[in-house]
C-alpha atoms as a PDB file:
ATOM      1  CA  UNK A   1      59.313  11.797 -26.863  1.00  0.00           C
ATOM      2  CA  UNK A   2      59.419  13.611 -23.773  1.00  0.00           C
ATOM      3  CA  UNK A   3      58.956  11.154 -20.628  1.00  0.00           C
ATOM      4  CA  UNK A   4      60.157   8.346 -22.487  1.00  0.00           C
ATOM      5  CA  UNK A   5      62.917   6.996 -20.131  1.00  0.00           C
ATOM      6  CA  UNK A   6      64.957   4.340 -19.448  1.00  0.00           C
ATOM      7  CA  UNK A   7      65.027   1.622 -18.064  1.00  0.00           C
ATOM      8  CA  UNK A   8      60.819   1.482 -18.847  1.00  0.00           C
ATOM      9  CA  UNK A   9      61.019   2.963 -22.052  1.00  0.00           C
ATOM     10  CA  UNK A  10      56.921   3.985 -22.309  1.00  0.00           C
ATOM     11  CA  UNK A  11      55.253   2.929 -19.270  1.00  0.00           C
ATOM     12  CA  UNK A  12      51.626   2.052 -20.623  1.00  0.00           C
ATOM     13  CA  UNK A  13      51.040  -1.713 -18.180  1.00  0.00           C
ATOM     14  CA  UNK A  14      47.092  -0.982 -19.025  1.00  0.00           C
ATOM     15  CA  UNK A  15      47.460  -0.073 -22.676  1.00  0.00           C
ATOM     16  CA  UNK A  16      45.562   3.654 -22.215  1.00  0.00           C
ATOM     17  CA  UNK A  17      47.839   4.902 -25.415  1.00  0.00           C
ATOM     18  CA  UNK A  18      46.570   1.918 -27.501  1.00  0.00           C
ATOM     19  CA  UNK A  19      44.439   4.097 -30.740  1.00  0.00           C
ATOM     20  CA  UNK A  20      45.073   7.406 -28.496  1.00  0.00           C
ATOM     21  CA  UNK A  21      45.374  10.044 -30.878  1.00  0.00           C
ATOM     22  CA  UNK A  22      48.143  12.557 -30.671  1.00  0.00           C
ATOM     23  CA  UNK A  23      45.655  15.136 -29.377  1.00  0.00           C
ATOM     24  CA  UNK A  24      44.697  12.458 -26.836  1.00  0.00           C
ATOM     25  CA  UNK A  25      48.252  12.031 -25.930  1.00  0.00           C
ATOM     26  CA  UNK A  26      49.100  15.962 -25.679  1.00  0.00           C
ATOM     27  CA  UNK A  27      45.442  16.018 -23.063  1.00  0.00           C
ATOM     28  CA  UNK A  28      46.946  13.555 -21.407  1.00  0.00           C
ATOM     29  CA  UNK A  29      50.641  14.983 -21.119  1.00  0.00           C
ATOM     30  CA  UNK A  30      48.891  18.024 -20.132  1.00  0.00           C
ATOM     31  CA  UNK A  31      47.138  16.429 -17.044  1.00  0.00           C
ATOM     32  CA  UNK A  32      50.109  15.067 -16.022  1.00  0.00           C
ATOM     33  CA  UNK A  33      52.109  17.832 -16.016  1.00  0.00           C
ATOM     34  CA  UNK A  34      49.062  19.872 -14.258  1.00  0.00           C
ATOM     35  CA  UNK A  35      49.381  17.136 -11.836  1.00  0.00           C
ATOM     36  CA  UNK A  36      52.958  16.755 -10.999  1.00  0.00           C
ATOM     37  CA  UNK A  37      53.094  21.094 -10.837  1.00  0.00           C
ATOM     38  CA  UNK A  38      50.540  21.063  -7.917  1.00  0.00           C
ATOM     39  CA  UNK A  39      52.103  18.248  -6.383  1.00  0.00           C
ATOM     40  CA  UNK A  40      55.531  19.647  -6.262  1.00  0.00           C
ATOM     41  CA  UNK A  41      53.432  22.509  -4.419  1.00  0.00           C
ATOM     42  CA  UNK A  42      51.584  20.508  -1.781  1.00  0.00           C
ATOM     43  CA  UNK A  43      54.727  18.403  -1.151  1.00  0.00           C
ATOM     44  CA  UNK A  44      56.659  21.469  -0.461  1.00  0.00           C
ATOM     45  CA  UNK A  45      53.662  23.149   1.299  1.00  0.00           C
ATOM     46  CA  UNK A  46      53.114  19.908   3.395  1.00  0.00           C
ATOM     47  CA  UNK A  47      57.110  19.880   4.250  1.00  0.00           C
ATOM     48  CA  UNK A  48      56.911  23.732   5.048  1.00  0.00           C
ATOM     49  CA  UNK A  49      54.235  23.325   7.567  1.00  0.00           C
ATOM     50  CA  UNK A  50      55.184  20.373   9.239  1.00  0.00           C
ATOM     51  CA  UNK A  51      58.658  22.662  10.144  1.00  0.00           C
ATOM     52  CA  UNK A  52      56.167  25.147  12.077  1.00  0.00           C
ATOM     53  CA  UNK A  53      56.287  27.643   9.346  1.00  0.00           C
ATOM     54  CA  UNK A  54      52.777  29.495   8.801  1.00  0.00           C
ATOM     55  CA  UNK A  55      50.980  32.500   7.210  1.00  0.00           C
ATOM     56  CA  UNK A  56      50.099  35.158   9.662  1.00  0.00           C
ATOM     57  CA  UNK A  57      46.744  34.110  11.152  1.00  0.00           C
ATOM     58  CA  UNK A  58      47.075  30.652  10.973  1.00  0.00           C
ATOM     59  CA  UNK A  59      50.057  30.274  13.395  1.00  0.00           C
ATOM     60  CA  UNK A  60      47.828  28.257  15.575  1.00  0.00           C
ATOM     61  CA  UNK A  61      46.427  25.666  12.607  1.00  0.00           C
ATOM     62  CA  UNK A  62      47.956  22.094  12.830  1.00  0.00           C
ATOM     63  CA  UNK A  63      49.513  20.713   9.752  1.00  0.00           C
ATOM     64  CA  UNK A  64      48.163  17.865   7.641  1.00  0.00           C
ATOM     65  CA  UNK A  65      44.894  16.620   7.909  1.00  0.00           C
ATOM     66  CA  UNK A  66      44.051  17.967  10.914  1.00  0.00           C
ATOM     67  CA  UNK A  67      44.515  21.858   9.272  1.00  0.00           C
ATOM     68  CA  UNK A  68      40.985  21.714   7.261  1.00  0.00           C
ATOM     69  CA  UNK A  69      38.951  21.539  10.232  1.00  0.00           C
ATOM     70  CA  UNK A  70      40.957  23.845  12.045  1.00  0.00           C
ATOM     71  CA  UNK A  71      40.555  26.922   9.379  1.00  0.00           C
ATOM     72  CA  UNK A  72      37.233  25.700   9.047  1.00  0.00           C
ATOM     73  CA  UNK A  73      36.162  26.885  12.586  1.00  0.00           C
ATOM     74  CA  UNK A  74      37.710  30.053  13.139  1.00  0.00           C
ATOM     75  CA  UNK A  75      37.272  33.586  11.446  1.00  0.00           C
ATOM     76  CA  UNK A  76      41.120  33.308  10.713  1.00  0.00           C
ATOM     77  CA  UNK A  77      41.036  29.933   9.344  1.00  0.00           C
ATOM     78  CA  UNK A  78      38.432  30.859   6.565  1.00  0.00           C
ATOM     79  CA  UNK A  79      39.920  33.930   5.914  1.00  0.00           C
ATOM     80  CA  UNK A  80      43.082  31.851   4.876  1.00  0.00           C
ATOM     81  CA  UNK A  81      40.801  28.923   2.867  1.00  0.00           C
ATOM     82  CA  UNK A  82      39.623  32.410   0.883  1.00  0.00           C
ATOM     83  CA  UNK A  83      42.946  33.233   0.126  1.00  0.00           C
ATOM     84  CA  UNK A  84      43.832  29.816  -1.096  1.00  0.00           C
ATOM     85  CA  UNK A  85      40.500  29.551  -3.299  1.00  0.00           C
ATOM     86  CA  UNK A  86      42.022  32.798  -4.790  1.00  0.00           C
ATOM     87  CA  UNK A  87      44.928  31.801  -5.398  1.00  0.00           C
ATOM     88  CA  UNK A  88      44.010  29.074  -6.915  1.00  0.00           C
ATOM     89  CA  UNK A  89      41.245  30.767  -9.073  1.00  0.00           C
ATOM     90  CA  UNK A  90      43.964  33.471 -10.525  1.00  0.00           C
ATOM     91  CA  UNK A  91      47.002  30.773 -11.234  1.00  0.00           C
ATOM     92  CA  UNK A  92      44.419  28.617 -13.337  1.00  0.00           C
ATOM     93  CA  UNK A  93      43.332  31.670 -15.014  1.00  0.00           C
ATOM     94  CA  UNK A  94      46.989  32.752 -15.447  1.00  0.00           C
ATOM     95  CA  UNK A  95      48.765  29.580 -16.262  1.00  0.00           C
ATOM     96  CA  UNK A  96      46.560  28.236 -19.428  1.00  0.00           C
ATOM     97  CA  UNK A  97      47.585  27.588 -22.678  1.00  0.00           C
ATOM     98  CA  UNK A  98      46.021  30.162 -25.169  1.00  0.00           C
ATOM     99  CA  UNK A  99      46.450  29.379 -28.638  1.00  0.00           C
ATOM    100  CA  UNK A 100      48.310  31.381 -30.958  1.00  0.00           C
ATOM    101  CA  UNK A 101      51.042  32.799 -29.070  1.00  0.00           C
ATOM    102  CA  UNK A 102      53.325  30.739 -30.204  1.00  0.00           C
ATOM    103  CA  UNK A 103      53.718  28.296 -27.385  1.00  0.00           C
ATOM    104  CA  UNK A 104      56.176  25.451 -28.402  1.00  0.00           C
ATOM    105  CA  UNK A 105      54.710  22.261 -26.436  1.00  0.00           C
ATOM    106  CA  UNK A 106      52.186  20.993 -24.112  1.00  0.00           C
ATOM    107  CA  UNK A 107      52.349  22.864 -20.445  1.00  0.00           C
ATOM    108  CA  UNK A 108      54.338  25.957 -22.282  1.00  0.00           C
ATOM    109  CA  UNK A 109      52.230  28.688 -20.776  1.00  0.00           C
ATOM    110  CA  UNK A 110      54.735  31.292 -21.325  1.00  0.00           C
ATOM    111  CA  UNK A 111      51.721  32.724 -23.981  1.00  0.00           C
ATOM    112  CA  UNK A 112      54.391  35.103 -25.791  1.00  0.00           C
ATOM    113  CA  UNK A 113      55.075  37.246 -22.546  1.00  0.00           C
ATOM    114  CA  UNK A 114      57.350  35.546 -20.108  1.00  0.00           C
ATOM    115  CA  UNK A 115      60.652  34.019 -21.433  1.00  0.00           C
ATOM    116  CA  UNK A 116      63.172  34.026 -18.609  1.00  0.00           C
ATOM    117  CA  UNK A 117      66.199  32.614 -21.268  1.00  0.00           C
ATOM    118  CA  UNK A 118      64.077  29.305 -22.636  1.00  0.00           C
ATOM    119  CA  UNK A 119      64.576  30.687 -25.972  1.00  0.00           C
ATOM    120  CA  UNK A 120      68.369  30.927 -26.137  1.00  0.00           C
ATOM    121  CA  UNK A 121      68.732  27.478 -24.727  1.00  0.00           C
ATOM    122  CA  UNK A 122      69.595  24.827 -27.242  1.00  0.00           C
ATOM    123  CA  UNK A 123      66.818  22.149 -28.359  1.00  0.00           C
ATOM    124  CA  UNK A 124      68.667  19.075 -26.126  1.00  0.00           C
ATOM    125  CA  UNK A 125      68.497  21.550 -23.475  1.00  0.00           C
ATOM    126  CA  UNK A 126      65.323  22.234 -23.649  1.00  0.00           C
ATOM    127  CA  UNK A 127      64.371  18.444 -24.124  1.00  0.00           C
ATOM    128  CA  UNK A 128      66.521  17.952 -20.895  1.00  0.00           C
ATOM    129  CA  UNK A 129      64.776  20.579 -19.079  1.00  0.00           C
ATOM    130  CA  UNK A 130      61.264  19.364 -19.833  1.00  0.00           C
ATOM    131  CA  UNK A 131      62.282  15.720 -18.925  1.00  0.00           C
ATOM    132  CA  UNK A 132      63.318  16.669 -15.509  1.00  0.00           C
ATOM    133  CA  UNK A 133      59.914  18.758 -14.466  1.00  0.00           C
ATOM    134  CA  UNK A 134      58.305  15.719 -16.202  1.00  0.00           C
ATOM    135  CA  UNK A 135      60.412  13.379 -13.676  1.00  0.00           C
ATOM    136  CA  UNK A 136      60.218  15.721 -10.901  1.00  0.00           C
ATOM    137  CA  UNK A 137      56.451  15.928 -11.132  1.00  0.00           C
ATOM    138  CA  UNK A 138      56.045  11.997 -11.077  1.00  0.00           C
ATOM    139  CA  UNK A 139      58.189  11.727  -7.954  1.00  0.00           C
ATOM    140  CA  UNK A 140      56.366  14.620  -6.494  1.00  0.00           C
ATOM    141  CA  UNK A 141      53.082  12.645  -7.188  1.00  0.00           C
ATOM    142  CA  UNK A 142      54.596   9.397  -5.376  1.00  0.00           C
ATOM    143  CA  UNK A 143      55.929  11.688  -2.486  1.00  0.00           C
ATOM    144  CA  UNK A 144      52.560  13.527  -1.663  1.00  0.00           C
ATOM    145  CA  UNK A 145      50.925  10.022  -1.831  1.00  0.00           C
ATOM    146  CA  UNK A 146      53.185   8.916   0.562  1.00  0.00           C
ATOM    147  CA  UNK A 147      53.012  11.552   3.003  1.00  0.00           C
ATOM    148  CA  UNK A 148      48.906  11.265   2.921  1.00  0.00           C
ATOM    149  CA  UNK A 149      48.904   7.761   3.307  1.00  0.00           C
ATOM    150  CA  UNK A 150      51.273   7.757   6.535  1.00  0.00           C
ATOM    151  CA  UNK A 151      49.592  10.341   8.231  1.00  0.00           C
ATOM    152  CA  UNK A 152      46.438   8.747   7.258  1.00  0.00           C
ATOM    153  CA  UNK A 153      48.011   5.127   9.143  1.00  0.00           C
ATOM    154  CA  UNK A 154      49.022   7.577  11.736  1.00  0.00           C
ATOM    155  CA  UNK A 155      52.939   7.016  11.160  1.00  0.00           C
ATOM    156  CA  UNK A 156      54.752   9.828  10.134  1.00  0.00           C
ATOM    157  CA  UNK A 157      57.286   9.859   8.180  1.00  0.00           C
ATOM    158  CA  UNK A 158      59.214  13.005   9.042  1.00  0.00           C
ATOM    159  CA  UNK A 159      61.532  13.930  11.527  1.00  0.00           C
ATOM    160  CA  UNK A 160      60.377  14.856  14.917  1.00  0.00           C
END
């Protein structure tokens, strides 16, 4: 299986799997994929702004925290919380599972149109592949929690 690592092997210290069926598990695989995707993003977006990088008409928003109040009071600022709400709205429309398009596991939302080589890799690759987003998402999950929590102590953890 999929996420099954060494050195914990399956990593269930509250027993949530115990009588889960495999449709259970698969929901469940499926959140945390969801999860570690959109943390990957907000770790990266949190890294990008904290280097001073910024859309156009939000170069004077803070980063962190401090950035929802800030687009919150200004023309500009909501203008930008629109486009993220778009955003968003379109990529959950766009990146679904829909059934019968012959979509090989849980989080495959390539729905019979986008391919980009996965089907001329070999099945360890592919195993390989899906093990690392898996890992990547967890430690993106730890790393965004991180991030909040020091700026919420009011220690930062990055540079400068």
């Amino acid at each position: 299986e999929v996420g099954v690592q060494a050195p914990l092997g399956v990593f269930d210290p509250f027993d949530f799997l115990e009588g889960v069926p495999r449709e259970g598990f698969d929901n469940l695989r499926y959140i945390e994929l969801k999860h570690g995707r959109v943390s990957m993003l907000a770790v990266t977006g949190y890294l990008v702004t904290a280097a001073g990088i910024r859309f156009p008409g939000a170069e004077n928003i803070p980063d962190g925290f401090k950035a929802w109040g800030a687009l919150a009071s200004t023309d500009d600022g909501k203008n930008v919380l629109l486009q993220m709400m778009a955003f968003f709205a379109v990529a959950e429309i766009a990146n679904r599972d829909i059934p019968g398009t012959g979509n090989e596991h849980v989080g495959d939302f390539r729905n019979g149109y986008l391919d980009f080589g996965w089907d001329k890799l070999s099945d360890d690759t592919k195993l390989r592949k899906r093990a690392v987003e898996l890992n990547n998402g967890r430690a993106a999950m730890m790393g965004i929690l991180g991030l909040i929590t020091h700026e919420g102590l009011g220690v930062s953890i990055l540079p400068g």
